[in-house]
N, C-alpha and C. Protein backbone atom coordinates (compact mmCIF):
# COMPACT_ATOMS: atom_id res chain seq x y z
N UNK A 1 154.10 136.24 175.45
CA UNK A 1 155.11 135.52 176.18
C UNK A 1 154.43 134.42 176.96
N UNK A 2 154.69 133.32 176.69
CA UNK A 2 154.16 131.79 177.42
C UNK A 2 155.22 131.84 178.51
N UNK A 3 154.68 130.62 179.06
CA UNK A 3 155.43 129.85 179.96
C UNK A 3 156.53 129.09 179.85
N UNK A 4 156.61 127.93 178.70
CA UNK A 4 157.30 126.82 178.07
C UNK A 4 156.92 126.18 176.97
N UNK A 5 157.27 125.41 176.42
CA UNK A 5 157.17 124.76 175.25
C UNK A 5 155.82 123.82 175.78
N UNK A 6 154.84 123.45 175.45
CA UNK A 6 153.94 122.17 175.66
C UNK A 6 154.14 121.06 174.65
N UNK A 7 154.05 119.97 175.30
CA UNK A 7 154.30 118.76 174.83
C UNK A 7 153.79 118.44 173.64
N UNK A 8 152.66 118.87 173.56
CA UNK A 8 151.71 118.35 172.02
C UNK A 8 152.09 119.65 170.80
N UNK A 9 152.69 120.46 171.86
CA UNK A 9 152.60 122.11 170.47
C UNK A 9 153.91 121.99 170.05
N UNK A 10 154.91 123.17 170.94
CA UNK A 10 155.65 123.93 170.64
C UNK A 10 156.75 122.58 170.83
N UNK A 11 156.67 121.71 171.10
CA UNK A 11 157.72 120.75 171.96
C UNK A 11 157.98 119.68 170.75
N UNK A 12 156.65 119.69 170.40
CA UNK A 12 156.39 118.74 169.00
C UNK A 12 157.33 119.37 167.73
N UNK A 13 156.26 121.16 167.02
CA UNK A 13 156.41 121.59 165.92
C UNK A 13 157.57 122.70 166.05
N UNK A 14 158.06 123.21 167.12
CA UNK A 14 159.28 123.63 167.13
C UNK A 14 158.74 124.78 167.01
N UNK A 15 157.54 125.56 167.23
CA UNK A 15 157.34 127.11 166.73
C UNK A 15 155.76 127.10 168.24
N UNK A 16 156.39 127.94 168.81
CA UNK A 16 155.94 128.62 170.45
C UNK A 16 154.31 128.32 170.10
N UNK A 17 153.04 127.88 170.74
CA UNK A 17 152.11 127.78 170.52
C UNK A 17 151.16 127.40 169.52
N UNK A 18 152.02 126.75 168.91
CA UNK A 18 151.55 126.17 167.94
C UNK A 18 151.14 124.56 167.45
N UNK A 19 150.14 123.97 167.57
CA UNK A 19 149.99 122.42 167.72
C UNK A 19 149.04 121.58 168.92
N UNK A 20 148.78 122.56 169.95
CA UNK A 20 148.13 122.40 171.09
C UNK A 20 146.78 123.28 171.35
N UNK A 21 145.82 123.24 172.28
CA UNK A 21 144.58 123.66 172.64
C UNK A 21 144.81 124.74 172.83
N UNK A 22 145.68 125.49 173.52
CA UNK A 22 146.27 126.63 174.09
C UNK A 22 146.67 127.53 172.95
N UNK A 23 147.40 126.86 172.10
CA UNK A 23 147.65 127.57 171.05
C UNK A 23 146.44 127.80 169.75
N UNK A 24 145.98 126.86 169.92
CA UNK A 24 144.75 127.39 168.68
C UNK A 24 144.12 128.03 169.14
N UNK A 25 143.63 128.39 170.59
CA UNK A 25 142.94 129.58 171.53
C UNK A 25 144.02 130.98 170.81
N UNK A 26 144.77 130.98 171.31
CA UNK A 26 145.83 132.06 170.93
C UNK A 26 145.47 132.47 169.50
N UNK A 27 145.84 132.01 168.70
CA UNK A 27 145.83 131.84 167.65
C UNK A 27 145.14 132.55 166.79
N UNK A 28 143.94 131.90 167.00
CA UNK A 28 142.66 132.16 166.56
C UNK A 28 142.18 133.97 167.27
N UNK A 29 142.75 134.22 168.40
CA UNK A 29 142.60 135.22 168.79
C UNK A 29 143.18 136.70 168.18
N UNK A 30 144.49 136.13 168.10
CA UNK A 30 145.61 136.97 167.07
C UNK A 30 145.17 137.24 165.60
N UNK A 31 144.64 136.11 165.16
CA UNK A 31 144.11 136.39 164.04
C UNK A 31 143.17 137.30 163.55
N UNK A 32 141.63 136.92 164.77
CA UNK A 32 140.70 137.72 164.78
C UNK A 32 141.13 139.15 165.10
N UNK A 33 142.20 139.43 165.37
CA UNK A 33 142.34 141.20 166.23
C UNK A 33 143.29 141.50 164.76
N UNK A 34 143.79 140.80 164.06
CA UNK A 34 144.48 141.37 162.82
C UNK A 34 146.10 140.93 162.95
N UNK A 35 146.24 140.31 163.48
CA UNK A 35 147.76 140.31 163.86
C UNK A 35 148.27 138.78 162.92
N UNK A 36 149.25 138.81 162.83
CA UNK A 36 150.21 138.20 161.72
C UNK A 36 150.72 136.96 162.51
N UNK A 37 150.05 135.46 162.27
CA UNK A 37 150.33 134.12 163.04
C UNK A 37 151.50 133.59 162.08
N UNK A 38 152.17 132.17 162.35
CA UNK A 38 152.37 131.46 161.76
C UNK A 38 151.76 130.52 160.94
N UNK A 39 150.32 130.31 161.17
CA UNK A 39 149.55 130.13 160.09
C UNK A 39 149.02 131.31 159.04
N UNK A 40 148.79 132.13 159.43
CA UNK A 40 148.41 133.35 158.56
C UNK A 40 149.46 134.84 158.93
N UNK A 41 149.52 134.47 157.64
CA UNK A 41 151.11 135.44 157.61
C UNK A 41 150.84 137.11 157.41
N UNK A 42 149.36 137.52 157.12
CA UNK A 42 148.97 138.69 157.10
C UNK A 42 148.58 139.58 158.35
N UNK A 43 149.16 140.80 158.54
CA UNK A 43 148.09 141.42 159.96
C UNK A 43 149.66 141.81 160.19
N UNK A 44 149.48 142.32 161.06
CA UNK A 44 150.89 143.24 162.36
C UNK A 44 151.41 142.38 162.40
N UNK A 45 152.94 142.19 162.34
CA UNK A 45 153.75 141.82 162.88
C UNK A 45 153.56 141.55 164.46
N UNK A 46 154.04 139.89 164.72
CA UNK A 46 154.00 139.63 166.50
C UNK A 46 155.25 139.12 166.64
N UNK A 47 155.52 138.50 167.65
CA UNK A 47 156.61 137.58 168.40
C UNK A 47 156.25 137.17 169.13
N UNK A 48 156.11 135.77 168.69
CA UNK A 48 155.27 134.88 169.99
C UNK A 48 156.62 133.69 170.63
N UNK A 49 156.95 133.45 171.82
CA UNK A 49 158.09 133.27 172.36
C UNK A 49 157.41 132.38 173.94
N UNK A 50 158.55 132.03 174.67
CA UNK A 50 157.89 131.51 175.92
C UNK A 50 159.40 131.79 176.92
N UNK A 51 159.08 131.95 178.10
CA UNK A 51 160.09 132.29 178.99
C UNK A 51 161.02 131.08 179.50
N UNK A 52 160.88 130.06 179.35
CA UNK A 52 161.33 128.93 179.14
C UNK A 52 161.47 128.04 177.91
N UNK A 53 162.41 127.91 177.48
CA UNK A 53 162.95 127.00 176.46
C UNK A 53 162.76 125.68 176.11
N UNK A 54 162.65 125.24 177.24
CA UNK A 54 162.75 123.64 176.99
C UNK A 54 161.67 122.96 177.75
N UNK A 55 160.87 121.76 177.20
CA UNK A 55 159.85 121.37 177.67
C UNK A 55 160.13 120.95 179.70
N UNK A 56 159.47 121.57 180.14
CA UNK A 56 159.36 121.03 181.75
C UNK A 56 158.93 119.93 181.98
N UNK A 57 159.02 119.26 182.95
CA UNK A 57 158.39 118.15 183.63
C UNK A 57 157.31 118.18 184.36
N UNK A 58 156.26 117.73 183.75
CA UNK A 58 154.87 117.85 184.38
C UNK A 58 154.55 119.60 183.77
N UNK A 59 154.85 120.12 182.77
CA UNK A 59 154.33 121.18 182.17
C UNK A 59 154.70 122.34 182.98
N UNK A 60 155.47 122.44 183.87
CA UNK A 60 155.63 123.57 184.62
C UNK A 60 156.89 123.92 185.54
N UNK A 61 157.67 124.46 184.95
CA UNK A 61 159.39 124.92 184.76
C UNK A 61 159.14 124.88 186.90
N UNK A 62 160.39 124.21 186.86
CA UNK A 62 160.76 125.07 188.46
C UNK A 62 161.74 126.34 188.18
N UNK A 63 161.74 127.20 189.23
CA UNK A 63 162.18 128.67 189.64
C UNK A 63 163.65 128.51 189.27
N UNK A 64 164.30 127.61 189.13
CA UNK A 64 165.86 126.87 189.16
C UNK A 64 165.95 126.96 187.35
N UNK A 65 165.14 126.53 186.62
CA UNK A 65 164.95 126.63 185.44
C UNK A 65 164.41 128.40 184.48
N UNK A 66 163.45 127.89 185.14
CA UNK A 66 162.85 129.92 185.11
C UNK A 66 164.08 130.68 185.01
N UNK A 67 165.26 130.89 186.09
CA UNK A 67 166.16 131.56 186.20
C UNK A 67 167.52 131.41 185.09
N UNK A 68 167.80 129.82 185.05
CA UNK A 68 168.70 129.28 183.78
C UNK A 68 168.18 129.84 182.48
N UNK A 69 167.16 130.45 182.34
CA UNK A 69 166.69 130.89 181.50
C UNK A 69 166.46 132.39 180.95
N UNK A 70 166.83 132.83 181.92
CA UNK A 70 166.59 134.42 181.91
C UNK A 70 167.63 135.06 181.59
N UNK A 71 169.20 134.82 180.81
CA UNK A 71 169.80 135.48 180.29
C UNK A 71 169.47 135.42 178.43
N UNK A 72 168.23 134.15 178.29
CA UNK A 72 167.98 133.73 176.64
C UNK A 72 166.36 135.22 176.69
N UNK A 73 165.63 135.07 177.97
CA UNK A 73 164.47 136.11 177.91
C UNK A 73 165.28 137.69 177.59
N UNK A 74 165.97 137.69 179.21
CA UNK A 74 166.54 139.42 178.61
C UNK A 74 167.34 139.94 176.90
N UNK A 75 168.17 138.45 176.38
CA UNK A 75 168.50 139.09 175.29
C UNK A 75 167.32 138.87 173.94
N UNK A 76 165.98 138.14 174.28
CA UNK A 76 165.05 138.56 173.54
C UNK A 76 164.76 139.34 173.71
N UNK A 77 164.26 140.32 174.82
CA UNK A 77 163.46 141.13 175.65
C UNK A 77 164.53 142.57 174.86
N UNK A 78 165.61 142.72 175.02
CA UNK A 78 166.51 143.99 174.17
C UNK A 78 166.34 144.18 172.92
N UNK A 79 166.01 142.44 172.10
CA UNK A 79 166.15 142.79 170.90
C UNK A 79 165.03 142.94 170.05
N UNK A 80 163.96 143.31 171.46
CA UNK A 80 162.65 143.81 170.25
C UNK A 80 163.21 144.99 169.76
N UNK A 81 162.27 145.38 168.77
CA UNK A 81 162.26 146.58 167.96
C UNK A 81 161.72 147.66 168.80
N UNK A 82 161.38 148.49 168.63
CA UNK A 82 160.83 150.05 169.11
C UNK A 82 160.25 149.67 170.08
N UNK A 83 160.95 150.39 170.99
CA UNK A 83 160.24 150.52 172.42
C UNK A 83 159.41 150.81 172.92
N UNK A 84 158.09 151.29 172.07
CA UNK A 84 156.59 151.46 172.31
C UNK A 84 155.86 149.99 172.30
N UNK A 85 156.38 148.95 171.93
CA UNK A 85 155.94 147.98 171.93
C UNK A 85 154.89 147.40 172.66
N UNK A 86 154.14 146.36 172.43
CA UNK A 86 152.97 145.59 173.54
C UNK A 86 153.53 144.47 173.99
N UNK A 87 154.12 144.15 175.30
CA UNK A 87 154.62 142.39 176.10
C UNK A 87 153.20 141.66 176.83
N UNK A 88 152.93 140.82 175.99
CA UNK A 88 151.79 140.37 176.52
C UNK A 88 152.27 139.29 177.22
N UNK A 89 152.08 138.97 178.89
CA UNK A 89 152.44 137.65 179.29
C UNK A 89 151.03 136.86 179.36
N UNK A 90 151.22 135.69 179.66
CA UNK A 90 150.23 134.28 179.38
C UNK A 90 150.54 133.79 180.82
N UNK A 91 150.12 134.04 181.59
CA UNK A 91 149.99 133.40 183.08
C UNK A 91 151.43 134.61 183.86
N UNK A 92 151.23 133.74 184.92
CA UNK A 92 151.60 134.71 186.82
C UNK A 92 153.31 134.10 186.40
N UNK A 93 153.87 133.22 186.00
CA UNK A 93 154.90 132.52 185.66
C UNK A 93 155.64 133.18 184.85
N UNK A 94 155.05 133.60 183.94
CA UNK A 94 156.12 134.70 182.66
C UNK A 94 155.68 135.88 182.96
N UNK A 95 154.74 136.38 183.56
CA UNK A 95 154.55 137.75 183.86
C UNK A 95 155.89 138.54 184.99
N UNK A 96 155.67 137.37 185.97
CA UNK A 96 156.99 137.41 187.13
C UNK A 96 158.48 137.58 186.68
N UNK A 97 158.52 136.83 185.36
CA UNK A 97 159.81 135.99 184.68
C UNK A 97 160.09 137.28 184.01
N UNK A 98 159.13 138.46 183.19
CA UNK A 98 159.38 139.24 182.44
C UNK A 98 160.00 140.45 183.65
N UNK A 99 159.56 140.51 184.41
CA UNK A 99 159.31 141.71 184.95
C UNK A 99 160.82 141.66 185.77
N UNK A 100 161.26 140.14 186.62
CA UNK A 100 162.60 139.96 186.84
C UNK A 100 163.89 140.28 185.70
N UNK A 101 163.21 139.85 184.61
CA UNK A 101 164.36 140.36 183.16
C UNK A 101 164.69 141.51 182.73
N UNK A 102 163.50 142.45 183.10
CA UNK A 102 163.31 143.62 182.57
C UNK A 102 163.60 145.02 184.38
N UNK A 103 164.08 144.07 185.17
CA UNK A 103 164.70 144.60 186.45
C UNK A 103 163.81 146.13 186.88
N UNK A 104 162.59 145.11 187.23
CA UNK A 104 161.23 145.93 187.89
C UNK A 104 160.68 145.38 188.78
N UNK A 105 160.17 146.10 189.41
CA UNK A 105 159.44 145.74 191.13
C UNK A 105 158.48 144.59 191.05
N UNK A 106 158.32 143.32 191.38
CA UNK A 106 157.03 142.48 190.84
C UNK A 106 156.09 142.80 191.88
N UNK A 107 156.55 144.12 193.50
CA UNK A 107 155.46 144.25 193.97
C UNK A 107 154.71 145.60 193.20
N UNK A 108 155.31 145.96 192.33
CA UNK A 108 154.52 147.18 192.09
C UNK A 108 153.58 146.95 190.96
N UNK A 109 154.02 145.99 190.05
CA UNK A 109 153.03 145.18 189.14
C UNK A 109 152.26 144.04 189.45
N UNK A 110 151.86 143.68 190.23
CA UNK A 110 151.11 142.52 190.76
C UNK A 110 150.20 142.09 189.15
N UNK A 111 150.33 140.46 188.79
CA UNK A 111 150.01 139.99 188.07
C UNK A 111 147.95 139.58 188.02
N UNK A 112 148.03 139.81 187.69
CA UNK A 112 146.02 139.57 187.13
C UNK A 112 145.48 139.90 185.92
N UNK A 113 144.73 139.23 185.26
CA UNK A 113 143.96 138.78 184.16
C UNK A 113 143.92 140.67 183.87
N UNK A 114 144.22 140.91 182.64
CA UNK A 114 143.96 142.58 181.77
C UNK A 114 144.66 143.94 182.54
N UNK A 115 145.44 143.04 183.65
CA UNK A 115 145.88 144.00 184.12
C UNK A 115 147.42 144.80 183.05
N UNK A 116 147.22 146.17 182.94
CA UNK A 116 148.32 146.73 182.36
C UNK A 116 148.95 147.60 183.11
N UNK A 117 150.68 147.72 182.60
CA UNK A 117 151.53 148.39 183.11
C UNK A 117 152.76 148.81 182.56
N UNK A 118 152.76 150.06 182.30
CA UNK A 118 154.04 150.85 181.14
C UNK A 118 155.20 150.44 182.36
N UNK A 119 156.12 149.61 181.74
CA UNK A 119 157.33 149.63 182.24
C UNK A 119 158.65 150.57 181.48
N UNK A 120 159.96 150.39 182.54
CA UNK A 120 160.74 151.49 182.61
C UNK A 120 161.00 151.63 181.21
N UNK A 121 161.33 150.77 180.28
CA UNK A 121 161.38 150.82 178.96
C UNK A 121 160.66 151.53 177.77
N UNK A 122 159.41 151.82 178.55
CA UNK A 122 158.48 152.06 177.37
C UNK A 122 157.46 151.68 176.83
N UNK A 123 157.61 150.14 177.62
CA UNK A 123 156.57 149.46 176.51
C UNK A 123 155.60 149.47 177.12
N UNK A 124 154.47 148.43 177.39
CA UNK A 124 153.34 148.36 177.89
C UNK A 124 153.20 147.13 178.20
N UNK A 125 153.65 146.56 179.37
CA UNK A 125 153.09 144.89 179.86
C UNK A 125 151.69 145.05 180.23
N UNK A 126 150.96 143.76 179.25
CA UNK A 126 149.58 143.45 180.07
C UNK A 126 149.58 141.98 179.87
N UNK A 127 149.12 141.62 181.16
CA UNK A 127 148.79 139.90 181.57
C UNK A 127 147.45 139.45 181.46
N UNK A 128 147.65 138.09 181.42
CA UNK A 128 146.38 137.56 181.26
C UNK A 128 146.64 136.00 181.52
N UNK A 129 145.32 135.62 182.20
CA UNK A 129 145.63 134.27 182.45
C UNK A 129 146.11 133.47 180.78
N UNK A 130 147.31 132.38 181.39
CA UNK A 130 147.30 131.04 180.09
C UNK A 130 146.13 130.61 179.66
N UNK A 131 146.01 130.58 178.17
CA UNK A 131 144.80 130.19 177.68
C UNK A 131 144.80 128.52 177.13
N UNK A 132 145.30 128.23 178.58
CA UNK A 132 145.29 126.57 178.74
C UNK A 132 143.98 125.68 178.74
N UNK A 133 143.87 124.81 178.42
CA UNK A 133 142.91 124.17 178.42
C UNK A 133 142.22 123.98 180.17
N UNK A 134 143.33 124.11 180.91
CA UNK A 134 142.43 124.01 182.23
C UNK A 134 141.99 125.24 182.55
N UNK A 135 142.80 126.45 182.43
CA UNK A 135 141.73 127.93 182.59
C UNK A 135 140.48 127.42 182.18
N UNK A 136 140.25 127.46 180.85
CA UNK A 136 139.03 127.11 179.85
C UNK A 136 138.07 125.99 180.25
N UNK A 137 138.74 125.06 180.98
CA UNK A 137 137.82 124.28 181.25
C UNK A 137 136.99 124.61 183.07
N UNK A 138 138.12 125.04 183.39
CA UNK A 138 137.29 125.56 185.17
C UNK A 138 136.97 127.12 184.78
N UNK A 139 136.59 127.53 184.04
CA UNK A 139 136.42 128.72 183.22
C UNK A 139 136.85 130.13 184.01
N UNK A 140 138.35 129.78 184.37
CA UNK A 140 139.16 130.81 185.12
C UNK A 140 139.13 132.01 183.69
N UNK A 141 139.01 131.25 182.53
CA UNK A 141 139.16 132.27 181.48
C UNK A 141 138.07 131.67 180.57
N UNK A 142 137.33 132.81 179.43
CA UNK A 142 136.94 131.86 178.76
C UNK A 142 137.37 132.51 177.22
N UNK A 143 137.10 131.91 176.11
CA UNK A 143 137.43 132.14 174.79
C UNK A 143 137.01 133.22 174.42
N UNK A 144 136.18 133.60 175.25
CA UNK A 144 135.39 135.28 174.36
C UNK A 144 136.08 136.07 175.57
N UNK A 145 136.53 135.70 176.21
CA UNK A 145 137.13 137.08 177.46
C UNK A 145 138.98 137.31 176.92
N UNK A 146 139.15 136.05 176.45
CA UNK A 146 140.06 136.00 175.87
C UNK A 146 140.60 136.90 174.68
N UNK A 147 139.62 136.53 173.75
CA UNK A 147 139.40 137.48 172.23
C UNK A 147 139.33 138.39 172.41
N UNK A 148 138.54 138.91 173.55
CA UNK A 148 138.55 140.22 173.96
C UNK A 148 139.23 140.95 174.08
N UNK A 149 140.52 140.49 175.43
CA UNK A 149 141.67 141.17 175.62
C UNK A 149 142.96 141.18 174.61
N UNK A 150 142.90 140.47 173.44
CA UNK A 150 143.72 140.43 172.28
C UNK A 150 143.25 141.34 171.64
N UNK A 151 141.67 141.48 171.23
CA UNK A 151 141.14 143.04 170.70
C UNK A 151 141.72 143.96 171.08
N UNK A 152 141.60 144.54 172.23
CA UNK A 152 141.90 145.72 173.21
C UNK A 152 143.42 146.08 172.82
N UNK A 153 143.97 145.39 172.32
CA UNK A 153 145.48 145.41 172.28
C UNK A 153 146.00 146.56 171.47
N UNK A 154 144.88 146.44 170.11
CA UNK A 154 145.09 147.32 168.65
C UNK A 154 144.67 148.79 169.37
């Protein structure tokens, strides 16, 4: 689960992380752990999605938007499949956004990099910083800590 569409990716090619720095990080990560991209159609089944719909201004939805948006998250959020599922969020923004959709405490999940947490549903939320080009570049995250926590997943 992203944030929003980015300008060069998802905003461009119409398919969530795909086309941008962020997304070939992703990507490439999903791949390596076995999981099933839109470039490579083999591996587990995913759903890669963003909590906002429509490209933001200056890359980053206001709370006014976030919210206009959260009756399109909760009826994604129902219509996964089996409720053992993995919700991976991509930054403090969709982690918050999921956890408001899914009508859970955001003080009892406090958002941070690998942090996990079985919510009321079943599934298993774990966060992790956006694997944006500015994480990566002030190396809030880096590509192998990254790969890492996409490993851990299986």
């Amino acid at each position: 689960m992203g944030l929003a569409p980015g300008l060069h990716g998802a905003h461009r090619t119409g398919i969530p992380f795909f086309g941008d720095a962020s997304g070939t990080l992703l990507l490439a990560a999903l791949k390596e752990a076995g999981y099933a991209t839109p470039e490579h159609a083999e591996g587990e089944p995913i759903r890669i999605t963003n909590v906002v719909k429509c490209l933001p201004p200056q890359n980053l939805p206001e709370t006014a938007e976030v919210d206009r948006c959260r009756p399109f998250l909760e009826a994604e959020l129902s219509s996964l499949p089996a409720p053992d599922g993995i919700i991976v969020c991509l930054g403090g923004v969709a982690h918050r956004a999921v956890l408001r959709a899914l009508e859970q405490r955001l003080a009892a999940m406090p958002f941070g990099h690998g942090e996990r947490y079985t919510l009321n549903c079943g599934r298993l939320l774990v966060s992790s910083y956006h694997p944006s080009r500015l994480n990566i570049n002030t190396r809030r995250l880096t590509a192998e800590g990254f790969h890492q926590l996409i490993r851990s997943l299986k």
